[in-house]
N, C-alpha and C. Protein backbone atom coordinates (compact mmCIF):
# COMPACT_ATOMS: atom_id res chain seq x y z
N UNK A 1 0.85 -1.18 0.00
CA UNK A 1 0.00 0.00 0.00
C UNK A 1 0.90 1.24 0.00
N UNK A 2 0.62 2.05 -0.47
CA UNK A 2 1.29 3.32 -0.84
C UNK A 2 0.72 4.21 -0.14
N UNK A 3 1.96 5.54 -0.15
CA UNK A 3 1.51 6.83 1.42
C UNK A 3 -0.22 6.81 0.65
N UNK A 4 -0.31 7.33 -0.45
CA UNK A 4 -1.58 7.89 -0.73
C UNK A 4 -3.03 6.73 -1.19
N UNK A 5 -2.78 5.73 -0.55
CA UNK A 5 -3.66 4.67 -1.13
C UNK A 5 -5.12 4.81 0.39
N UNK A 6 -6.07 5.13 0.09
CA UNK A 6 -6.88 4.83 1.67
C UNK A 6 -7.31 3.64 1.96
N UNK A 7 -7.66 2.98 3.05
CA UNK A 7 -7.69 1.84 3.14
C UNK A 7 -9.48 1.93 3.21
N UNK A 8 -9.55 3.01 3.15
CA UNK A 8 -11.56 3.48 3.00
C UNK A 8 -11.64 2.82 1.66
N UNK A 9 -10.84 3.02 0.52
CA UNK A 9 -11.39 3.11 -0.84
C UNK A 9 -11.53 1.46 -1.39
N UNK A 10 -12.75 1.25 -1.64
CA UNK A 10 -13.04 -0.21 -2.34
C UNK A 10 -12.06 -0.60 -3.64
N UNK A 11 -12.13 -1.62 -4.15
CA UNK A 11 -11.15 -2.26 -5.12
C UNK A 11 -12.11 -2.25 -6.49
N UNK A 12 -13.26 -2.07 -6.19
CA UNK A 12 -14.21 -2.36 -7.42
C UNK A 12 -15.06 -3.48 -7.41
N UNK A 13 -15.65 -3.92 -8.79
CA UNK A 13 -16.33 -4.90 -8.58
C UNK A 13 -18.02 -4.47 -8.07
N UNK A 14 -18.78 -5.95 -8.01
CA UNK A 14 -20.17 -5.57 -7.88
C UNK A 14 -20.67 -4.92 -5.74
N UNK A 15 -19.65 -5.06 -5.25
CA UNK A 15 -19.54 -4.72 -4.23
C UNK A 15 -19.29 -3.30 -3.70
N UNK A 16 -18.64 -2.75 -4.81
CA UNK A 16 -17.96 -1.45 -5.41
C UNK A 16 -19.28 -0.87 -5.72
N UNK A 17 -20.20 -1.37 -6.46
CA UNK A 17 -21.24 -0.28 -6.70
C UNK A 17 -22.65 -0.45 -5.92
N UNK A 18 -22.57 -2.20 -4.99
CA UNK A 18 -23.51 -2.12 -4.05
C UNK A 18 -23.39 -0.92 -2.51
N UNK A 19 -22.06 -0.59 -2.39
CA UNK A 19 -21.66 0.07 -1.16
C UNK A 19 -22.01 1.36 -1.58
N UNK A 20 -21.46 2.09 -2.85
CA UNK A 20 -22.04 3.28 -3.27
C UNK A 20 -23.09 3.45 -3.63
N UNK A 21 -24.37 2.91 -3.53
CA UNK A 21 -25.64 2.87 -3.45
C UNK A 21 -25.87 3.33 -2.09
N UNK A 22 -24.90 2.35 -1.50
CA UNK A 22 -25.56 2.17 0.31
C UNK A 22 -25.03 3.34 0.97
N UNK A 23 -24.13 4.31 0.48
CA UNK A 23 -23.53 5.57 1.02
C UNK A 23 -24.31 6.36 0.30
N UNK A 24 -24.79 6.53 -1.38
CA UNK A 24 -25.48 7.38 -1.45
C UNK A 24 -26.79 7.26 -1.02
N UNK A 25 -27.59 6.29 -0.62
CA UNK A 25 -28.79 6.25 0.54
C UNK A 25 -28.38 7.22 1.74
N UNK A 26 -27.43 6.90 2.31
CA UNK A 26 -27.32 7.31 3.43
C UNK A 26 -27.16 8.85 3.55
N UNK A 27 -26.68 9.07 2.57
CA UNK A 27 -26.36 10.43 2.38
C UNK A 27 -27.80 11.39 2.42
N UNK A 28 -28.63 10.74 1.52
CA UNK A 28 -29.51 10.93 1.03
C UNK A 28 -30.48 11.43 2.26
N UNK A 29 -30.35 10.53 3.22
CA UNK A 29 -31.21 10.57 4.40
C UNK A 29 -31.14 11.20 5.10
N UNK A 30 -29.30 11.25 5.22
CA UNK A 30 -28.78 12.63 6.48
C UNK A 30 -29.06 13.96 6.30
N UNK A 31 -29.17 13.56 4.80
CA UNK A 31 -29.83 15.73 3.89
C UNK A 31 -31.28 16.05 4.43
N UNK A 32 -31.60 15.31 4.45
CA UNK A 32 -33.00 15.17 4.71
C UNK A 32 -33.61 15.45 5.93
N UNK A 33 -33.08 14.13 6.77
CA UNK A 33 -32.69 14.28 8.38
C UNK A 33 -32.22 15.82 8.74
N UNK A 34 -31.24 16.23 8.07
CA UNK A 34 -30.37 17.48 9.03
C UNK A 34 -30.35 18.77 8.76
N UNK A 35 -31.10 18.63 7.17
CA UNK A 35 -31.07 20.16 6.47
C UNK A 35 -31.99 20.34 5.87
N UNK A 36 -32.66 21.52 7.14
CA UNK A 36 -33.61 22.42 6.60
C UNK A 36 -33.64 22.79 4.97
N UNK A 37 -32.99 23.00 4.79
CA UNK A 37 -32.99 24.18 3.06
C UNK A 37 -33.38 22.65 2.29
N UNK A 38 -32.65 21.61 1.86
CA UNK A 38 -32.31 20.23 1.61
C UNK A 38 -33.86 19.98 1.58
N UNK A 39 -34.62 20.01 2.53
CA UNK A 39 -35.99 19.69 2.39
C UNK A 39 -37.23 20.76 1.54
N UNK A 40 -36.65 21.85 1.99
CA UNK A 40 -37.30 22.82 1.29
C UNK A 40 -37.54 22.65 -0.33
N UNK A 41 -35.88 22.34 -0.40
CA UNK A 41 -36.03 22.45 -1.73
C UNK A 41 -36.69 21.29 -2.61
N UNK A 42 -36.08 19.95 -1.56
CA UNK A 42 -36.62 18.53 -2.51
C UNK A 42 -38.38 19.22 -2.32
N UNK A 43 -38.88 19.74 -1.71
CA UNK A 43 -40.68 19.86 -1.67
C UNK A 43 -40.63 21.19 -3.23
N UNK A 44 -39.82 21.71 -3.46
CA UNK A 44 -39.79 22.49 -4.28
C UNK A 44 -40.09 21.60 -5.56
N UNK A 45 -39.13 20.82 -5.55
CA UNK A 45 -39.24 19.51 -6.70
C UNK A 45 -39.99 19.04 -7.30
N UNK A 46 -40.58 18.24 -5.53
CA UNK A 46 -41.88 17.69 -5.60
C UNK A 46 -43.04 18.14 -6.51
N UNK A 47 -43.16 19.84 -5.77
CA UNK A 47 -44.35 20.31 -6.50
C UNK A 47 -44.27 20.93 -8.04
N UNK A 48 -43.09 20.90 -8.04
CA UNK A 48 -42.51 21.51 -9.97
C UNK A 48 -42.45 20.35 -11.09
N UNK A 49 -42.44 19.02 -10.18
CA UNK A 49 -42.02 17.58 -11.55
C UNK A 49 -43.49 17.32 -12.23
N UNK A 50 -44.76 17.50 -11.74
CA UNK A 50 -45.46 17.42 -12.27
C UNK A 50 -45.82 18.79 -13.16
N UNK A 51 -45.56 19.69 -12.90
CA UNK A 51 -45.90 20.52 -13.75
C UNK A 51 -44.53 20.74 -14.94
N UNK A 52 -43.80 20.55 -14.92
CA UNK A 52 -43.06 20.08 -15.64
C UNK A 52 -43.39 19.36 -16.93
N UNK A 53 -43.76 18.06 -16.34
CA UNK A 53 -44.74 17.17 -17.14
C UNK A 53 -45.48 17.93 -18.08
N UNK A 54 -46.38 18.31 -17.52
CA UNK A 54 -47.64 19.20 -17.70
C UNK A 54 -47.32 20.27 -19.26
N UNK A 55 -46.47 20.84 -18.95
CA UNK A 55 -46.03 22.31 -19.71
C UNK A 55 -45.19 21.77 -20.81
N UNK A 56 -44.42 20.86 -21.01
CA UNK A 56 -43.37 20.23 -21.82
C UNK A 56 -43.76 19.86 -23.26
N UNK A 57 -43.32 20.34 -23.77
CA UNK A 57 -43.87 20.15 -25.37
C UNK A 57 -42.97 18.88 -26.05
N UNK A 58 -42.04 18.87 -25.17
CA UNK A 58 -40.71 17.70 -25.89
C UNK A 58 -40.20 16.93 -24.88
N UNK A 59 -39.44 15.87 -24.88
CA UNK A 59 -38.41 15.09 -23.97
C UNK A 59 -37.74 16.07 -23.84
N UNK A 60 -37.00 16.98 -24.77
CA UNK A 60 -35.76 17.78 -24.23
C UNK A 60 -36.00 18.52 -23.75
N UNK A 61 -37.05 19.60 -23.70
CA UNK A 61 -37.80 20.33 -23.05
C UNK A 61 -38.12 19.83 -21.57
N UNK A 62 -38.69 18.66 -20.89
CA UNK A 62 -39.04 18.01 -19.69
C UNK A 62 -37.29 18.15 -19.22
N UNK A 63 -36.43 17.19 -20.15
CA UNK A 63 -35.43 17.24 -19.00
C UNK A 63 -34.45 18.19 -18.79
N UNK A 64 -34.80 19.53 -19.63
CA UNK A 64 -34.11 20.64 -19.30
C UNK A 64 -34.71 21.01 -17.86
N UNK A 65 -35.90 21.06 -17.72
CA UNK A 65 -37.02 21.63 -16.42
C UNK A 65 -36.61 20.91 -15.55
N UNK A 66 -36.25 19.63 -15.81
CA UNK A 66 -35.94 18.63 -14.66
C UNK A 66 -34.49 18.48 -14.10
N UNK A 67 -33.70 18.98 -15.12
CA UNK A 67 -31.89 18.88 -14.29
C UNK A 67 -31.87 20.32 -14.02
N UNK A 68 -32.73 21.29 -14.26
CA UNK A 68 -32.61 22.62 -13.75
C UNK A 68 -32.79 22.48 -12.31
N UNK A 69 -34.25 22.00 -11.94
CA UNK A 69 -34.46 21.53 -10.55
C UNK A 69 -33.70 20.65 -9.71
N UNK A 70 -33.05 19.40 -10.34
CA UNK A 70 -32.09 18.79 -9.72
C UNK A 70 -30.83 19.25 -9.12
N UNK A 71 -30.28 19.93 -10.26
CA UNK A 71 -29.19 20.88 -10.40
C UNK A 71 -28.85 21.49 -8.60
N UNK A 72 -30.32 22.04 -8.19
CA UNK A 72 -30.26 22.59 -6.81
C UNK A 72 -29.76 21.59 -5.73
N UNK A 73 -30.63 20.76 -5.90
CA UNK A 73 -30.05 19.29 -5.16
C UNK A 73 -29.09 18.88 -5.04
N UNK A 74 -28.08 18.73 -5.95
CA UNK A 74 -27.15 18.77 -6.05
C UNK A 74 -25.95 19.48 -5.37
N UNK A 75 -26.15 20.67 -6.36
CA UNK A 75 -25.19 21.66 -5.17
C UNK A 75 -25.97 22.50 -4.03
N UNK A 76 -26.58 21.89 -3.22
CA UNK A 76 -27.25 21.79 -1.84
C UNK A 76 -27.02 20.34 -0.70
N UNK A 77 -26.50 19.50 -1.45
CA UNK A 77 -25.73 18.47 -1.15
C UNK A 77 -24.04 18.29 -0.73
N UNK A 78 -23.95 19.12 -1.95
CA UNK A 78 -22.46 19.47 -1.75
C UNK A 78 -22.46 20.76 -0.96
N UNK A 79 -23.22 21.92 -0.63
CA UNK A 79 -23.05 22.44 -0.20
C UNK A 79 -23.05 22.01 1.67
N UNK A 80 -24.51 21.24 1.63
CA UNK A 80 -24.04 20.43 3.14
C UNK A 80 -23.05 19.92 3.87
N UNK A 81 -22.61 19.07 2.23
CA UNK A 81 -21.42 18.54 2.57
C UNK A 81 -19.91 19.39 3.05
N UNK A 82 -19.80 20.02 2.51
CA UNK A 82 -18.85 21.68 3.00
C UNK A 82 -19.03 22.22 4.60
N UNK A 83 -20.25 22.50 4.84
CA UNK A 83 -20.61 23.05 5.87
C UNK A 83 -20.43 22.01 7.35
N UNK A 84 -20.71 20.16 7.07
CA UNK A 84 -20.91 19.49 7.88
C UNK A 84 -18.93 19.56 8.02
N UNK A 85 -18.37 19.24 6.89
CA UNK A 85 -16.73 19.10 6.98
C UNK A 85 -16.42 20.12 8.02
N UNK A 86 -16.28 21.68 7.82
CA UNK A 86 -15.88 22.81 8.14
C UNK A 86 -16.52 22.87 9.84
N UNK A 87 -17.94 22.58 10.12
CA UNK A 87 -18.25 22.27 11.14
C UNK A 87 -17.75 21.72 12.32
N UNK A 88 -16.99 20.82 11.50
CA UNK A 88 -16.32 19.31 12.21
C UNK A 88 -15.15 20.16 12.22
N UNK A 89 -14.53 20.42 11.29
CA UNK A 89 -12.81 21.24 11.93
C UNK A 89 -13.00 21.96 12.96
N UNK A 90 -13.98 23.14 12.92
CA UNK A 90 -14.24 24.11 14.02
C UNK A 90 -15.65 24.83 13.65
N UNK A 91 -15.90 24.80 15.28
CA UNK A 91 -17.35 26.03 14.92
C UNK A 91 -16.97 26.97 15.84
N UNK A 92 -15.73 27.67 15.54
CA UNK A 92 -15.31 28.65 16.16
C UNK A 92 -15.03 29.47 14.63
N UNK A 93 -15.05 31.16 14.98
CA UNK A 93 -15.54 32.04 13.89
C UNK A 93 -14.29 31.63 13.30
N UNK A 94 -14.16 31.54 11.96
CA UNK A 94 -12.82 31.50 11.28
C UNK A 94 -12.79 31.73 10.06
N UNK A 95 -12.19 33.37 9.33
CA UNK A 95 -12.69 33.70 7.99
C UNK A 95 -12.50 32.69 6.53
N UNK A 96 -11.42 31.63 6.81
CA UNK A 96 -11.60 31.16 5.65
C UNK A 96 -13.11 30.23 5.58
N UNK A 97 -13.17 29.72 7.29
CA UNK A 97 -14.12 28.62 6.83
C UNK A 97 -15.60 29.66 6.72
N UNK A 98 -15.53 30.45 7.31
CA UNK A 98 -16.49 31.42 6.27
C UNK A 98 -16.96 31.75 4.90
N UNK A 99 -15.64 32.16 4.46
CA UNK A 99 -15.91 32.14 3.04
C UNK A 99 -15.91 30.74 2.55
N UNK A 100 -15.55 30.06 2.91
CA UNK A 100 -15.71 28.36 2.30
C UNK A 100 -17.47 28.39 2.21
N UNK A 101 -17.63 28.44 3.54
CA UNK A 101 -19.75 28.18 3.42
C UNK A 101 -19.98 29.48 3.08
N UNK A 102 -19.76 31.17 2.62
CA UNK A 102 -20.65 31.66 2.03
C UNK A 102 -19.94 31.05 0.16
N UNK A 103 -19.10 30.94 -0.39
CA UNK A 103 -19.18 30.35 -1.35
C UNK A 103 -19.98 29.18 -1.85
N UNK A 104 -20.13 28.35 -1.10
CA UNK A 104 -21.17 27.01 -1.28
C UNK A 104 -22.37 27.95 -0.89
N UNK A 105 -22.77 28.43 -0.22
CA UNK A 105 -24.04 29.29 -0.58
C UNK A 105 -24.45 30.46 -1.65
N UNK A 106 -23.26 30.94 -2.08
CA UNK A 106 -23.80 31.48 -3.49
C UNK A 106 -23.65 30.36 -4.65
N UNK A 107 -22.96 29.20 -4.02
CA UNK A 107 -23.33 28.79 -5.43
C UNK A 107 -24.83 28.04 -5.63
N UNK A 108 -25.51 27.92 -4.56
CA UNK A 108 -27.02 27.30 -4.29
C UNK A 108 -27.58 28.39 -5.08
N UNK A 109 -27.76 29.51 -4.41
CA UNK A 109 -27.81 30.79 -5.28
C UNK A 109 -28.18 30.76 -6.66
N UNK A 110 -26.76 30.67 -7.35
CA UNK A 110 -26.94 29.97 -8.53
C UNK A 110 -27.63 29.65 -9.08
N UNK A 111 -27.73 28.52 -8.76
CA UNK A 111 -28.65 27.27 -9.36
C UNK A 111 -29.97 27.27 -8.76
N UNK A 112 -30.35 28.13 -7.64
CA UNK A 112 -31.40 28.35 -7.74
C UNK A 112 -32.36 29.83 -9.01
N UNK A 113 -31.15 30.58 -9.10
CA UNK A 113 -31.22 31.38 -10.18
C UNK A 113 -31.23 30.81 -11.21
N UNK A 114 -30.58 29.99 -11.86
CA UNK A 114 -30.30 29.14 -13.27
C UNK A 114 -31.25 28.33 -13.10
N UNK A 115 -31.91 28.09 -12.04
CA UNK A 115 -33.14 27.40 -12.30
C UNK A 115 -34.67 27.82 -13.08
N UNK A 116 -34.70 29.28 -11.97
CA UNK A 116 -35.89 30.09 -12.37
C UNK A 116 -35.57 30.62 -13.78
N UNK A 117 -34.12 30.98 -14.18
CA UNK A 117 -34.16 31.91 -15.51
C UNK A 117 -34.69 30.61 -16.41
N UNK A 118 -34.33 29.07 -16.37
CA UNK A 118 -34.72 28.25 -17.39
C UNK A 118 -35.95 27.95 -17.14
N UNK A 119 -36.66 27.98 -16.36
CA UNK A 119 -38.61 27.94 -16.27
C UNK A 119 -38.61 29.24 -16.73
N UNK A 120 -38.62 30.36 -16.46
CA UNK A 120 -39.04 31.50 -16.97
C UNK A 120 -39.03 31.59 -18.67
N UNK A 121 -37.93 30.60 -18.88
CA UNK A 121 -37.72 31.12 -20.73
C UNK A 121 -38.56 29.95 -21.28
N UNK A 122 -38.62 28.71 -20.67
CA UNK A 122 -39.83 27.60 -21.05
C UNK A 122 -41.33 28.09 -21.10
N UNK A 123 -41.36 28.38 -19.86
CA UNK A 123 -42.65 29.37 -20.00
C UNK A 123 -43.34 30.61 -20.92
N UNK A 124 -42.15 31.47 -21.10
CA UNK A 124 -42.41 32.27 -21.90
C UNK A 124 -42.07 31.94 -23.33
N UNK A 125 -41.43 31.06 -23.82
CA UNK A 125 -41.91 30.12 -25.26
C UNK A 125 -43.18 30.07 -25.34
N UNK A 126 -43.66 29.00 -24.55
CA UNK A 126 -45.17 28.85 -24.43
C UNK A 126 -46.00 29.89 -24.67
N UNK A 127 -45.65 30.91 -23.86
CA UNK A 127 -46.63 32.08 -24.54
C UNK A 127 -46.41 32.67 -25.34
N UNK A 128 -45.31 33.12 -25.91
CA UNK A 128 -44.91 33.41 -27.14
C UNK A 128 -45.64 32.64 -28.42
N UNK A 129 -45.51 31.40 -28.15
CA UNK A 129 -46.26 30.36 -28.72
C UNK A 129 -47.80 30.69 -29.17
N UNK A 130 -48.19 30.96 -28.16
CA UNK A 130 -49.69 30.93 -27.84
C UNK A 130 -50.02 32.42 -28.45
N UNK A 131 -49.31 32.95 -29.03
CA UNK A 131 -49.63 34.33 -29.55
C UNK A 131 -49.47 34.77 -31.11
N UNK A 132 -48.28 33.72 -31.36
CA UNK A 132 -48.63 33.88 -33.03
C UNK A 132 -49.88 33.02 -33.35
């Protein structure tokens, strides 16, 4: 084994992708379990996948609406993930780990922005649509 080899990291194989199932469950649960925003937003989801559906004139159209919304999930995950790390070093004031979690929070930001601008321009196709 070598300095940089972890003895965490699996070898591969069908065991290799049953365990990363079983960590991303878990993960899944602790977002859920521990973070407010994390829930907010999956209910955000919730109530946008059907209308999604609904409004979609195309497949590519649905899964633009749909990795827009994911998209948040995502980096709201990773952003947890930042905040739980930095937590764990110290929850004593400390400017980098500051800017570490307000960076993971503008980038939620983001993608909660890059979310609304891509419903807003789906939507307004549609009516654009609806007018010639």
């Amino acid at each position: 084994m070598t300095p940089n080899d972890s003895p965490y990291k699996s070898k591969g194989g069908f065991a290799r992708v049953f365990n990363a199932t079983r960590y991303s469950a878990q993960g899944l649960a602790a977002a859920f379990k521990h973070e407010a925003a994390f829930r907010q937003e999956l209910l955000l989801v919730a109530l946008l996948l059907p209308v999604a559906v609904w409004i979609s004139r195309s497949i590519g159209e649905l899964l633009l609406l749909i990795g827009a919304l994911l998209l948040i999930l995502v980096i709201e995950l990773l952003n947890s993930a930042l905040e739980a790390l930095a937590d764990t070093i110290t929850v004593e004031h400390h400017p980098m780990i500051g800017r570490a979690k307000d960076l993971g929070s503008a980038a939620v930001m983001l993608s909660i922005l890059f979310c609304g601008l891509v419903w807003l321009c789906v939507i307004a196709s549609h009516i654009w649509q609806m007018k010639l």
